[in-house]
C-alpha atoms as a PDB file:
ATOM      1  CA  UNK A   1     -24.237   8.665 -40.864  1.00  0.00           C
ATOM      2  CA  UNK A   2     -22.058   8.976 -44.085  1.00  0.00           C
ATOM      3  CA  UNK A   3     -18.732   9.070 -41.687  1.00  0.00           C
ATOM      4  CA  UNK A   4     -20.557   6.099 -40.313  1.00  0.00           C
ATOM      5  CA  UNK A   5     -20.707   4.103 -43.750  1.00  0.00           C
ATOM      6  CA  UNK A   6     -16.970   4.805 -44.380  1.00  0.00           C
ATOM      7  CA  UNK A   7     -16.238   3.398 -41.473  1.00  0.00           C
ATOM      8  CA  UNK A   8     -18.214   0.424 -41.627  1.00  0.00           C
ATOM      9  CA  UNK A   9     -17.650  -0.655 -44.801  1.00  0.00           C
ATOM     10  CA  UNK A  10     -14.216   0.585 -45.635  1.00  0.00           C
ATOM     11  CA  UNK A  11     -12.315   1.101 -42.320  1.00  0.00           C
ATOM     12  CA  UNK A  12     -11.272   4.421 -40.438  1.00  0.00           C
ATOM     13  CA  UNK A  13      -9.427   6.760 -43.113  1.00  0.00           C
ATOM     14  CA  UNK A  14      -6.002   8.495 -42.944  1.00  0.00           C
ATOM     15  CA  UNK A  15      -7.707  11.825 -43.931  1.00  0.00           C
ATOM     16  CA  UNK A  16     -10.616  13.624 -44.971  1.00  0.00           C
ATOM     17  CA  UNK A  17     -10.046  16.284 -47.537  1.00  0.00           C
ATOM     18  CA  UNK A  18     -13.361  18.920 -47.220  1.00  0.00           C
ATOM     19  CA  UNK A  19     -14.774  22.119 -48.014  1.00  0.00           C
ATOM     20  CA  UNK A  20     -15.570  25.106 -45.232  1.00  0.00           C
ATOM     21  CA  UNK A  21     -19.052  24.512 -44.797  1.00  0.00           C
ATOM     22  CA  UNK A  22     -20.329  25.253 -41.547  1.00  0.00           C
ATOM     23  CA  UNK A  23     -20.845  21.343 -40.651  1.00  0.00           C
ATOM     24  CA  UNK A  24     -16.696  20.556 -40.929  1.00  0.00           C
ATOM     25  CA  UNK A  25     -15.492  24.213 -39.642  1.00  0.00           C
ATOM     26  CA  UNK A  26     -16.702  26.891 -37.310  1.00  0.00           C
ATOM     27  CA  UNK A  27     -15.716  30.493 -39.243  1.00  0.00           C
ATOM     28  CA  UNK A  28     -16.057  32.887 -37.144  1.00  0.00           C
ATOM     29  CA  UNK A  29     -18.733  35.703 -38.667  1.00  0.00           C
ATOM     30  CA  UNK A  30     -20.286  33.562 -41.002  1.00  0.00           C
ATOM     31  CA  UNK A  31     -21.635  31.199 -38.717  1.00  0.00           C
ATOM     32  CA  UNK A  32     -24.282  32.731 -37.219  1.00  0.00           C
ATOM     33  CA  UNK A  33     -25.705  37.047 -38.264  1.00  0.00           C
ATOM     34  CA  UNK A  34     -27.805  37.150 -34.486  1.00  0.00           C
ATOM     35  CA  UNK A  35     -24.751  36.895 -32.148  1.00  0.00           C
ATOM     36  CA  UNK A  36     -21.027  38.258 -32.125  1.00  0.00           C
ATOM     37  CA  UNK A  37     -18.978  35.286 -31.257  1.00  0.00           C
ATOM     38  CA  UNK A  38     -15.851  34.967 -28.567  1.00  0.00           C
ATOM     39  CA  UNK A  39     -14.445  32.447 -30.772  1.00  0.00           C
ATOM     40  CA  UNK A  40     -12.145  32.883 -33.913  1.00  0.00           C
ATOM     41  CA  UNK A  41     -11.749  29.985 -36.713  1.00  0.00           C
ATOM     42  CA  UNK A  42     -11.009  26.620 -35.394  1.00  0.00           C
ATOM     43  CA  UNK A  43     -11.602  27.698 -31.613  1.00  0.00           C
ATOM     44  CA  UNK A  44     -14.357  25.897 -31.429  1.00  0.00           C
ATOM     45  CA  UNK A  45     -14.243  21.958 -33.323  1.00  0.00           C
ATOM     46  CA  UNK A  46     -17.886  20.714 -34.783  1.00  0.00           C
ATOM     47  CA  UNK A  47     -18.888  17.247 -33.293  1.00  0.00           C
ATOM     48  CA  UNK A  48     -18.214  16.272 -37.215  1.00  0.00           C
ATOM     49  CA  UNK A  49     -14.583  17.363 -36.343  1.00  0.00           C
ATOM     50  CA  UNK A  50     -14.058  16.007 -33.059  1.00  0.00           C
ATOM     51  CA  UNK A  51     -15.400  12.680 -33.840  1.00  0.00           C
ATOM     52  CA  UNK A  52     -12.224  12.376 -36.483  1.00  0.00           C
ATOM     53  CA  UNK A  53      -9.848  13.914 -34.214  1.00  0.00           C
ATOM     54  CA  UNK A  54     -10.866  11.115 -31.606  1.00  0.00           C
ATOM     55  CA  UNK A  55     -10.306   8.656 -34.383  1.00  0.00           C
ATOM     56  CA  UNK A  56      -6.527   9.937 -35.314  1.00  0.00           C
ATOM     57  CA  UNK A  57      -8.276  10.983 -38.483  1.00  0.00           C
ATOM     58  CA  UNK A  58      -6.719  13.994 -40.428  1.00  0.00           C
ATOM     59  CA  UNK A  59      -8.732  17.192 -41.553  1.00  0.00           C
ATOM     60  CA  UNK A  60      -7.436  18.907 -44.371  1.00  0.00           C
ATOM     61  CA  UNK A  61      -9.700  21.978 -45.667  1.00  0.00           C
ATOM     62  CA  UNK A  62     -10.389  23.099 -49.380  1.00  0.00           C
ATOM     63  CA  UNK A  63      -9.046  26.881 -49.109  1.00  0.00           C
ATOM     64  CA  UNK A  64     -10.261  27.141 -52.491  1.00  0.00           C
ATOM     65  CA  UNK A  65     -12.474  27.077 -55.004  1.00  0.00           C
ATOM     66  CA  UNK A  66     -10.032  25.442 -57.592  1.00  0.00           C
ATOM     67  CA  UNK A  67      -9.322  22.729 -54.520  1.00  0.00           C
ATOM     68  CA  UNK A  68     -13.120  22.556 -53.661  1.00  0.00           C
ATOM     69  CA  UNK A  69     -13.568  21.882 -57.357  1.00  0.00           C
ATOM     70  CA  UNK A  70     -11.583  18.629 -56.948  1.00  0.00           C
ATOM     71  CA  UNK A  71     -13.328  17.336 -54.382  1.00  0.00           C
ATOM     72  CA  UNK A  72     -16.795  18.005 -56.258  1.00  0.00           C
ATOM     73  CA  UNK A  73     -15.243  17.281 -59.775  1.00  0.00           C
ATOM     74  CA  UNK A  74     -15.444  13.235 -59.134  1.00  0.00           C
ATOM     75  CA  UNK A  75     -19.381  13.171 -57.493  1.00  0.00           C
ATOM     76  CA  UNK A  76     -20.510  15.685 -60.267  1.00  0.00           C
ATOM     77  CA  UNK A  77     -18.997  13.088 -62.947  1.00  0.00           C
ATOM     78  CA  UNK A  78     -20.339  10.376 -61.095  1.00  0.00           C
ATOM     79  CA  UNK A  79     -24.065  11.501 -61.267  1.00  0.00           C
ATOM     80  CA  UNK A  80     -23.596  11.838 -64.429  1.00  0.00           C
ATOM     81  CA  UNK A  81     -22.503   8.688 -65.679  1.00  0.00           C
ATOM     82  CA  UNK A  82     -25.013   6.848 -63.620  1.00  0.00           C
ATOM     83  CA  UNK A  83     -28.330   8.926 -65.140  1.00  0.00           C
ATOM     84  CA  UNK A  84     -26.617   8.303 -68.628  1.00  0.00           C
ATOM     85  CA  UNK A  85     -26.764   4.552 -67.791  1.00  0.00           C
ATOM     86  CA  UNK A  86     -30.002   4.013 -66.122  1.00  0.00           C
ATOM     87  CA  UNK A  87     -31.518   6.241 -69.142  1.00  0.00           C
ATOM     88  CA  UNK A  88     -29.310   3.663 -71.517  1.00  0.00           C
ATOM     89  CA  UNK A  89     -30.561   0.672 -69.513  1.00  0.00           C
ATOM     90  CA  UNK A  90     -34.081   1.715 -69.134  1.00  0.00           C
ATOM     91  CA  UNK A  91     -33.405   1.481 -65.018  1.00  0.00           C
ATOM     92  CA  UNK A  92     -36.039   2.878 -63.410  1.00  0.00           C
ATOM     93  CA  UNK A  93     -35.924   1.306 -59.425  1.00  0.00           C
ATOM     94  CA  UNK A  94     -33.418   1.939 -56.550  1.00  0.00           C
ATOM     95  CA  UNK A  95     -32.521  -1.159 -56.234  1.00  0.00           C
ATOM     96  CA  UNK A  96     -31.032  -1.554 -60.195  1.00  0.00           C
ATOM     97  CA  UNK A  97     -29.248   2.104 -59.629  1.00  0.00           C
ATOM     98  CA  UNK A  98     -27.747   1.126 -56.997  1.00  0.00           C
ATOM     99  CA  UNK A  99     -26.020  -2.093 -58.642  1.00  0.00           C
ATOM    100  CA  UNK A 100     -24.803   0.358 -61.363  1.00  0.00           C
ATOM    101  CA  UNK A 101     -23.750   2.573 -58.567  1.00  0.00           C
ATOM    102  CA  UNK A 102     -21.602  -0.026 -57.029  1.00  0.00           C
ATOM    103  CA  UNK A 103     -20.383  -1.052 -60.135  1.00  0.00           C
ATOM    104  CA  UNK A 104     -19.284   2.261 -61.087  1.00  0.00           C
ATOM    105  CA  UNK A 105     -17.778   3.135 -57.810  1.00  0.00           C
ATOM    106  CA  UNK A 106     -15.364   0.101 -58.469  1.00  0.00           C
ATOM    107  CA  UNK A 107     -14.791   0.747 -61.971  1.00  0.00           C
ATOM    108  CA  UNK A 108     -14.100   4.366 -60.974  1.00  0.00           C
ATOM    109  CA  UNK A 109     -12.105   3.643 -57.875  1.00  0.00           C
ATOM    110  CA  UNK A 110     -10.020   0.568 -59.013  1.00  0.00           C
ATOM    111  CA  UNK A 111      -9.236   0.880 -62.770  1.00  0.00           C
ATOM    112  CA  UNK A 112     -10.115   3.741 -64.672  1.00  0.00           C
ATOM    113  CA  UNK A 113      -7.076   5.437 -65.754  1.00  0.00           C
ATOM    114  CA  UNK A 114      -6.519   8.948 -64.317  1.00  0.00           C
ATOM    115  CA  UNK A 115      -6.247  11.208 -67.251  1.00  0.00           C
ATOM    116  CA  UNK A 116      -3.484  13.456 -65.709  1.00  0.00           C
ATOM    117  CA  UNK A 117      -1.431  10.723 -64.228  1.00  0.00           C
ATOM    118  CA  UNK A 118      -1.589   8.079 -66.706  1.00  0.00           C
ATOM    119  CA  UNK A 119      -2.184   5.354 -63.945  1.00  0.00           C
ATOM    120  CA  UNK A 120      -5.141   3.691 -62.649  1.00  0.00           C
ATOM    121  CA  UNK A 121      -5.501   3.434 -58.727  1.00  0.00           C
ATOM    122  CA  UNK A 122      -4.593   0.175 -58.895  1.00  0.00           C
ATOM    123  CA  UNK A 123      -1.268   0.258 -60.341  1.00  0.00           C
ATOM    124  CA  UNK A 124       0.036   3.870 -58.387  1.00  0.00           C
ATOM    125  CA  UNK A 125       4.082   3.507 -59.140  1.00  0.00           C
END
């Protein structure tokens, strides 16, 4: 349903950069403890996978935990900043969050400067 969202609201992405949990990659020996699988890593696609191969949609996998980091790095700080502004703005219903959300999500996405680049997403050259 998230894929979904994207989708809808956005359009079909080039890629989709992800961790190794089980719902994005089938690891052989972690997936299951009852049964000895056939299959080695990436035999076997998830639906989750499938779906964006059928959509010319690019996997890349988090091999990681300094690359998982920056995929978590951005939601973490996220959270943050919107519990630190509902608190501020005395926000207490779903609907006001998700305003600030939205807000925020722009803001974030579309012109806050990157503090290692210099740039905003905006202005990328």
């Amino acid at each position: 349903m998230a894929f979904q969202h994207v989708c809808v609201t956005r359009g079909i992405p080039m890629g989709y950069y992800v961790d190794n949990h089980s719902i994005f990659r089938f690891v052989q020996g972690r997936d299951s403890r009852w049964r000895k699988h056939a299959l080695l890593t990436d035999d076997a696609d998830p639906q989750w996978k499938q779906v964006l191969h059928g959509l010319r949609v690019r996997v890349t996998y988090a091999l990681s935990p300094e690359a998982k980091g920056k995929i978590e790095r951005p939601y973490r700080w996220l959270q943050d900043r919107l519990v630190r502004i509902c608190a501020r703005e005395r926000i207490t219903g779903i609907e006001e969050a998700q305003k600030v959300l939205e807000q925020e999500e722009q803001r974030y996405n579309y012109r806050q400067v990157h503090s290692t680049t210099g740039r905003d997403p905006g202005h990328p050259f």
